[in-house]
C-alpha atoms as a PDB file:
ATOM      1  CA  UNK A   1       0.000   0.000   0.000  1.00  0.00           C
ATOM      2  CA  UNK A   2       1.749   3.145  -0.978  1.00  0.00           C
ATOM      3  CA  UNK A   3      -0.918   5.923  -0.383  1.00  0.00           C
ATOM      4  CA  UNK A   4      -4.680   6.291   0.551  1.00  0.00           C
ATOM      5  CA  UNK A   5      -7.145   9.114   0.920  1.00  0.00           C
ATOM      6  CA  UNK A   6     -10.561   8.867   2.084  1.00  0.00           C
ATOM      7  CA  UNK A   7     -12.030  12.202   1.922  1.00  0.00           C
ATOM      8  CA  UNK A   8     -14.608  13.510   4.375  1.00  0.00           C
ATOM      9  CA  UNK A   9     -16.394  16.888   4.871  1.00  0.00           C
ATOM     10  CA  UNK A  10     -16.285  17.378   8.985  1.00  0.00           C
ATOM     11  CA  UNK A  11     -15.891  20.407  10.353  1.00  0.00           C
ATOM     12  CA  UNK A  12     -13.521  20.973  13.200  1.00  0.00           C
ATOM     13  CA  UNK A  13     -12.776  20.182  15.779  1.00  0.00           C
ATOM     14  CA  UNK A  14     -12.312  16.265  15.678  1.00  0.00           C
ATOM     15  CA  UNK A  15      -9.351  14.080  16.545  1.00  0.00           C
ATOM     16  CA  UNK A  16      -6.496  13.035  14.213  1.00  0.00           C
ATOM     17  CA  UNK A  17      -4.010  10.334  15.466  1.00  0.00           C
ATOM     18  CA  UNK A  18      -0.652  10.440  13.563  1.00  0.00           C
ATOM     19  CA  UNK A  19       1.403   7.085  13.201  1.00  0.00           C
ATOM     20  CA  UNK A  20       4.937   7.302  12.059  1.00  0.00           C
ATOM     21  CA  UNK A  21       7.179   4.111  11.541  1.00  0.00           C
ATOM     22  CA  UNK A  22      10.331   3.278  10.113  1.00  0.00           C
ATOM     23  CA  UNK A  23       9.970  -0.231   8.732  1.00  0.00           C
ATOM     24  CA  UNK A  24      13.010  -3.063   9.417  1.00  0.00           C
ATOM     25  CA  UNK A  25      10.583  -6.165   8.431  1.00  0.00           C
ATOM     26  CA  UNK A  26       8.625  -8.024   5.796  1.00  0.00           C
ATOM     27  CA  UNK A  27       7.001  -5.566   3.476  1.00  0.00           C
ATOM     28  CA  UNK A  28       4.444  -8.041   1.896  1.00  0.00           C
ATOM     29  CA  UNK A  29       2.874  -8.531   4.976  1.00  0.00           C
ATOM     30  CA  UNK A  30       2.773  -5.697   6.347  1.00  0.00           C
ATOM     31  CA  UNK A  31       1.468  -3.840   3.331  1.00  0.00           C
ATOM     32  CA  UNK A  32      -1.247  -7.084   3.574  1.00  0.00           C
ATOM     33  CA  UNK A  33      -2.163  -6.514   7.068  1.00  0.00           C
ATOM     34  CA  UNK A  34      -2.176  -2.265   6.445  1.00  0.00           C
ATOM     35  CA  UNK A  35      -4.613  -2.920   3.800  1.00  0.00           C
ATOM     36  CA  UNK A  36      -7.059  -5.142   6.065  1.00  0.00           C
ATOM     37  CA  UNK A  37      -6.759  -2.667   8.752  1.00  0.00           C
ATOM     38  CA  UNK A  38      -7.835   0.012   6.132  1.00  0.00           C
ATOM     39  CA  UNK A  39     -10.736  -1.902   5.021  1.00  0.00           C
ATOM     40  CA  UNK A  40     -11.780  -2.835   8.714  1.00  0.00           C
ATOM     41  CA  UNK A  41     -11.348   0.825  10.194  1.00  0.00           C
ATOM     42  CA  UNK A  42     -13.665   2.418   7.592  1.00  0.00           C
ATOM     43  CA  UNK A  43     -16.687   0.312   9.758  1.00  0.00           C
ATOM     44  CA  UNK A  44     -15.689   1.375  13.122  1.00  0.00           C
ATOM     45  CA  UNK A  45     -18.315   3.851  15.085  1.00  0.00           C
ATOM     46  CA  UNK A  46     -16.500   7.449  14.843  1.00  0.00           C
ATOM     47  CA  UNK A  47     -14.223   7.189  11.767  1.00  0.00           C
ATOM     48  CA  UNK A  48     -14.077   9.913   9.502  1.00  0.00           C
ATOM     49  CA  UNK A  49     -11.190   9.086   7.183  1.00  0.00           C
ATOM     50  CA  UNK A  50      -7.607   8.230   6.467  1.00  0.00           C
ATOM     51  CA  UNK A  51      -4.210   9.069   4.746  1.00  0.00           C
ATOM     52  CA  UNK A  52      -1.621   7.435   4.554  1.00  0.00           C
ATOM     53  CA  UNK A  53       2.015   7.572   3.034  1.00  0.00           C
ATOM     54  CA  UNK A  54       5.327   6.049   2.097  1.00  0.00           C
ATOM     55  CA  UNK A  55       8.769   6.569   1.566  1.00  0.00           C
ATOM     56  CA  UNK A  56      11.679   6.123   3.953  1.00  0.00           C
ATOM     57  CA  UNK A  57       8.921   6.162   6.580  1.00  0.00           C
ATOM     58  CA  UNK A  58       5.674   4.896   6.830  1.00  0.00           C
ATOM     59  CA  UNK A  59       3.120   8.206   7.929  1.00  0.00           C
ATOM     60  CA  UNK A  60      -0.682   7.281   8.408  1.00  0.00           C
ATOM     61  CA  UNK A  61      -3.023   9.619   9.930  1.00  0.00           C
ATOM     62  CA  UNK A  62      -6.490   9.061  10.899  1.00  0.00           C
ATOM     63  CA  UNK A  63      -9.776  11.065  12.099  1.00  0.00           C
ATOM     64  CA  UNK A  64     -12.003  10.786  14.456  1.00  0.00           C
ATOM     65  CA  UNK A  65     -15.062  11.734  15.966  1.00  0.00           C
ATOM     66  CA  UNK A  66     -13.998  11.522  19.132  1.00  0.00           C
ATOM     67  CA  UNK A  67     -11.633  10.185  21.855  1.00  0.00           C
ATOM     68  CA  UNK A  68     -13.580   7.484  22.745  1.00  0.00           C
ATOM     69  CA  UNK A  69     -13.951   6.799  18.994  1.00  0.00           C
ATOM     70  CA  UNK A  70     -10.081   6.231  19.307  1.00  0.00           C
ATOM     71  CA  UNK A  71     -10.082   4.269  22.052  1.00  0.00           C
ATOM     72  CA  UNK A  72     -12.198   1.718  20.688  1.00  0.00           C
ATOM     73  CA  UNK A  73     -10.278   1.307  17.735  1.00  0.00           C
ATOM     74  CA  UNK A  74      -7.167   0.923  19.801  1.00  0.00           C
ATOM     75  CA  UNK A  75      -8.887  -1.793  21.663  1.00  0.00           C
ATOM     76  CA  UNK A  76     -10.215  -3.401  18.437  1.00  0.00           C
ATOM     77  CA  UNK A  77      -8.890  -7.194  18.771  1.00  0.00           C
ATOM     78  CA  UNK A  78      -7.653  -6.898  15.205  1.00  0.00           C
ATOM     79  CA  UNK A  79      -5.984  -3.948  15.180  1.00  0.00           C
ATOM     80  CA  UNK A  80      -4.107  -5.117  18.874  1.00  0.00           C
ATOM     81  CA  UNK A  81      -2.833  -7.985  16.922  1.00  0.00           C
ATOM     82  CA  UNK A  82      -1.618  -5.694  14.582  1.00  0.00           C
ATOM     83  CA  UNK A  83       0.148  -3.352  17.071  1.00  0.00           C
ATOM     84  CA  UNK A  84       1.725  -6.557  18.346  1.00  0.00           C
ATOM     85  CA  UNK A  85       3.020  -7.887  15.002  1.00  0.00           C
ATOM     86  CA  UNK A  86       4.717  -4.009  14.393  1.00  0.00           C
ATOM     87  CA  UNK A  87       6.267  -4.347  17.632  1.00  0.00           C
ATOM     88  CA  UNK A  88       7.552  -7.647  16.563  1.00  0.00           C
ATOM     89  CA  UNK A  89       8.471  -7.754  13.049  1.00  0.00           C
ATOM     90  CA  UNK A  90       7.942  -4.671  11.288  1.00  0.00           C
ATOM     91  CA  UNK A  91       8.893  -1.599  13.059  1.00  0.00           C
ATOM     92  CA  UNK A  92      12.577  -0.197  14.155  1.00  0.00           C
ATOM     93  CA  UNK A  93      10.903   2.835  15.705  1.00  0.00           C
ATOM     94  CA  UNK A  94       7.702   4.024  16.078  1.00  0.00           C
ATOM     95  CA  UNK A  95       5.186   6.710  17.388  1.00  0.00           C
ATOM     96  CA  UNK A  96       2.196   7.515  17.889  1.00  0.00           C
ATOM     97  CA  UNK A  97       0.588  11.082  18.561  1.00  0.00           C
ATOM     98  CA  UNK A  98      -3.257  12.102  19.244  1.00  0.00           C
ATOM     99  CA  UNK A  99      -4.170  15.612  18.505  1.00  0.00           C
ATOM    100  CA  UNK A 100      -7.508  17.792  18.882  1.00  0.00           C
ATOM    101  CA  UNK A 101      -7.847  19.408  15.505  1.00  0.00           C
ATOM    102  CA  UNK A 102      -9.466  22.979  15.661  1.00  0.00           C
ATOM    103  CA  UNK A 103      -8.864  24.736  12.505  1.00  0.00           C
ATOM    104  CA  UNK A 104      -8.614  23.563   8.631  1.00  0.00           C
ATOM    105  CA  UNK A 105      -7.685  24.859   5.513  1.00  0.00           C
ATOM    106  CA  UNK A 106      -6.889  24.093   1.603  1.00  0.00           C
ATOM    107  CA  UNK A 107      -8.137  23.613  -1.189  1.00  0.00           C
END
């Protein structure tokens, strides 16, 4: 997977949490399990959308609703597996950062 967008239209404020990796395993499967995690978030209660980049490091930022929106995704017995596997096989260093967004702008 080397880039999505899902649009959406929300208004701030809502949540964005900001995931930034540098990769030391398997691509294949990791670019596997990244596009099941993809297809699974877009169901969960809160979501509003997704980017997510490539190069040197791996940058993925989602939105949300709310905290608790986040939370339960975090929890999400998939996505734990996931984290776990990262940890494990794919990641030399990661990070993870939750911020409120309160203003937008572009075009």
């Amino acid at each position: 997977m080397t880039g999505t967008k899902l649009h959406f239209d929300t208004e701030p404020p809502y949540y964005a949490v900001i995931f930034t990796a540098q990769k030391n395993g398997d691509r294949a499967s990791h670019d596997a399990m990244a596009a099941r995690l993809t297809s699974l978030v877009q169901g969960m209660p809160g979501f509003l959308g997704i980017e997510y980049a490539e190069s040197e490091r791996c940058i993925m930022v989602s939105y949300w609703e709310s905290k608790e929106a986040i939370q339960a995704w975090m929890a999400h017995s998939e996505h734990q597996a996931a984290k776990d596997l990262g940890k494990e096989t794919w990641y030399e260093t990661y990070a993870v950062r939750i911020c409120l967004v309160e203003n937008q702008y572009g075009s």
